[in-house]
C-alpha atoms as a PDB file:
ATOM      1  CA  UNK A   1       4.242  11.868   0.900  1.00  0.00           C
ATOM      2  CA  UNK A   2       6.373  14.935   0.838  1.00  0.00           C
ATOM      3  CA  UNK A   3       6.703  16.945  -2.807  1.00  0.00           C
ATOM      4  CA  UNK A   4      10.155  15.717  -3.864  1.00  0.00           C
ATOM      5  CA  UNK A   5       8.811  11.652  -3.530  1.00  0.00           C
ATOM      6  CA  UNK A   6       5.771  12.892  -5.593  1.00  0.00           C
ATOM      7  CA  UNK A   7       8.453  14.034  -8.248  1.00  0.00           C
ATOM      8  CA  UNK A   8      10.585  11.420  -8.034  1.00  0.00           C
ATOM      9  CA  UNK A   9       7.579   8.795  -8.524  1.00  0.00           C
ATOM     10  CA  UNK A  10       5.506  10.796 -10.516  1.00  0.00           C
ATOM     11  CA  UNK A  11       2.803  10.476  -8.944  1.00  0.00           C
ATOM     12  CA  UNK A  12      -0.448  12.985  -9.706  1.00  0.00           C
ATOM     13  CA  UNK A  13      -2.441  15.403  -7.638  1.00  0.00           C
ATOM     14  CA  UNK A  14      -4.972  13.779  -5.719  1.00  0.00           C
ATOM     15  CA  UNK A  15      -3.613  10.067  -5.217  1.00  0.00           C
ATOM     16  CA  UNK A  16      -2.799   9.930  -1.331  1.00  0.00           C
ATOM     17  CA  UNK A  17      -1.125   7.406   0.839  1.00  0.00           C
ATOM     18  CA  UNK A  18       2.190   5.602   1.600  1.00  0.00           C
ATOM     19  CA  UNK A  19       4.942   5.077  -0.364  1.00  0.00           C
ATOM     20  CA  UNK A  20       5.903   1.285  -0.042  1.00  0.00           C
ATOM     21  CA  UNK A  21       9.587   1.386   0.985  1.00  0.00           C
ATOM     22  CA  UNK A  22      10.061  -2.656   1.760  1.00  0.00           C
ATOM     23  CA  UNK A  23       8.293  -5.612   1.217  1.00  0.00           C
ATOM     24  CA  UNK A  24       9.862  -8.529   3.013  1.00  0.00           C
ATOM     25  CA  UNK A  25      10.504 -11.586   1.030  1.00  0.00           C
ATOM     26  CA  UNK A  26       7.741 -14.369   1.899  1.00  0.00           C
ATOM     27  CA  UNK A  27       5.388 -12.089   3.217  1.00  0.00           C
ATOM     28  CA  UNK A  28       1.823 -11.775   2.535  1.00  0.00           C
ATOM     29  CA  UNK A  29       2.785  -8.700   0.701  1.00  0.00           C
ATOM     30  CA  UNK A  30       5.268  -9.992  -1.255  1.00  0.00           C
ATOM     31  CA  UNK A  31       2.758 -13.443  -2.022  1.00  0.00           C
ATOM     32  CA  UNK A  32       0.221 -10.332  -3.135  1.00  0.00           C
ATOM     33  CA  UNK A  33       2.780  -8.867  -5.078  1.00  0.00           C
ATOM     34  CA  UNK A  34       2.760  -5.683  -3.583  1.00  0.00           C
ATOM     35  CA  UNK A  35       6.277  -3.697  -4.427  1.00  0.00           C
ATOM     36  CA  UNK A  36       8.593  -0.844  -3.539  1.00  0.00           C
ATOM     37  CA  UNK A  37       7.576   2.128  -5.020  1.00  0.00           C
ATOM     38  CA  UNK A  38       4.115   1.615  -5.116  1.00  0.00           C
ATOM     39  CA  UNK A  39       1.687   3.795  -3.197  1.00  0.00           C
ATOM     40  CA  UNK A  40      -0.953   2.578  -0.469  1.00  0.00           C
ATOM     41  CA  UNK A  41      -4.103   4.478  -1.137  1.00  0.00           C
ATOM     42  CA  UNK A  42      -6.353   1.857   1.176  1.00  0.00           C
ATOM     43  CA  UNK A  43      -6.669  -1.176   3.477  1.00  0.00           C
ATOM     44  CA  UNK A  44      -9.795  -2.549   3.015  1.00  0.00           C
ATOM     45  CA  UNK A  45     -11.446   0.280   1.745  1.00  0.00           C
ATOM     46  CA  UNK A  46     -10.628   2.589   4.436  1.00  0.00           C
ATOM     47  CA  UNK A  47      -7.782   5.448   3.104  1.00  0.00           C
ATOM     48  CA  UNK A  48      -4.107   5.320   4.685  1.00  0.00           C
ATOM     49  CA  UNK A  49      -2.473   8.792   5.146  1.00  0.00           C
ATOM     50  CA  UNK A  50      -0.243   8.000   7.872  1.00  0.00           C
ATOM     51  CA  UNK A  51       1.619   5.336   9.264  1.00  0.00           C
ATOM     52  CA  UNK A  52      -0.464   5.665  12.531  1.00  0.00           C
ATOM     53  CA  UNK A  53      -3.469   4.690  10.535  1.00  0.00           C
ATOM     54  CA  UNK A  54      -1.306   1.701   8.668  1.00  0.00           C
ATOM     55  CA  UNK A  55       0.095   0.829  12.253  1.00  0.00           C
ATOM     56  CA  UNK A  56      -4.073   0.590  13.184  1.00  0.00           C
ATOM     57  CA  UNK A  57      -5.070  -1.132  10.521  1.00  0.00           C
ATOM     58  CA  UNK A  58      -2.838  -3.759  10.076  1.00  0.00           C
ATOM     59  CA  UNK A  59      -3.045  -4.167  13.621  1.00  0.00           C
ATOM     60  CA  UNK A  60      -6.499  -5.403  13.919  1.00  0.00           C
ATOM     61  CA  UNK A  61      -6.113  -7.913  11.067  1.00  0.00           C
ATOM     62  CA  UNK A  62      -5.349 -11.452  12.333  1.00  0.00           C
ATOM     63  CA  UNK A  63      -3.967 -14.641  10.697  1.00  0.00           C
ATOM     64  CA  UNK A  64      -6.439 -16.156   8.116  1.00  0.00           C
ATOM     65  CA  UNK A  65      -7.981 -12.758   7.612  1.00  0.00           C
ATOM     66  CA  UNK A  66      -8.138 -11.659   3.748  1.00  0.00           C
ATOM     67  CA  UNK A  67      -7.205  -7.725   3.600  1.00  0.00           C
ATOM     68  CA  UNK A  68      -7.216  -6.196   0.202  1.00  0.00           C
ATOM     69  CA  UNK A  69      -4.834  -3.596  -0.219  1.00  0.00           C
ATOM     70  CA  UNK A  70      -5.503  -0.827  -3.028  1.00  0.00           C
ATOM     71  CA  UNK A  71      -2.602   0.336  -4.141  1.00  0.00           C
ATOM     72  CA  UNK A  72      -1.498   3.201  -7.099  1.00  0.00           C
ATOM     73  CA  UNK A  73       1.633   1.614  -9.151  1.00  0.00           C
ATOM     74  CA  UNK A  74       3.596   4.924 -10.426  1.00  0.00           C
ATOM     75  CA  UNK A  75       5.331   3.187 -13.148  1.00  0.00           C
ATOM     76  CA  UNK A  76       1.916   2.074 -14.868  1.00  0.00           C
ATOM     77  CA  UNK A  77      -0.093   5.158 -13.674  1.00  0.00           C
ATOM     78  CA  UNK A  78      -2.681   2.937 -12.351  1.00  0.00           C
ATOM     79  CA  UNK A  79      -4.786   1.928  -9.637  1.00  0.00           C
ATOM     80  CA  UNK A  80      -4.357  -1.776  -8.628  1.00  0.00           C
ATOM     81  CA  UNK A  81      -6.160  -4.070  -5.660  1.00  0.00           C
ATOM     82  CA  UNK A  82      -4.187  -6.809  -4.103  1.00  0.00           C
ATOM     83  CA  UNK A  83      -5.631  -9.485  -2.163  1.00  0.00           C
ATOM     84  CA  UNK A  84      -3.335 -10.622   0.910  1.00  0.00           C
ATOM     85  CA  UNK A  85      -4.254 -13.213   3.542  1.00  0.00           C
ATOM     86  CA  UNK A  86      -2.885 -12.421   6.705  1.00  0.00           C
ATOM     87  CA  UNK A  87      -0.357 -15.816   8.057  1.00  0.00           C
END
């Protein structure tokens, strides 16, 4: 996440991860109700820093898995999990 996104959000020191740009409509993210702006700290547990690890990650999950996604949510300044089964 580069400095002017961690402005823009307001997001503190120390919270890591991706910024989610786009949730597609009928998704398991948007059924988890995961949303743009938020920030992916993990995938089950494990941190995300880059997309290559996302990319790895999500591609190992298969459909009826359960992945829980912890996420930061800027607007509440907190740390949320969100439980999404994999289709």
């Amino acid at each position: 996440m580069c400095s002017s996104d961690r402005r823009r959000l307001r997001v503190p020191d120390g919270v890591t991860g991706l910024i989610i740009v786009r949730v597609e409509p009928l998704s398991p993210g948007f059924d988890a109700d995961l949303e743009r702006g938020q920030i992916l700290l993990e995938i089950n547990r494990r941190p995300v820093r880059s997309m290559d690890e996302y990319r790895n990650m999500t591609g190992t999950l298969h459909a009826g898995d359960v992945a829980t996604f912890y996420v930061y949510e800027p607007q509440n300044q907190q740390r949320v999990l969100h439980t999404l089964r994999i289709e």
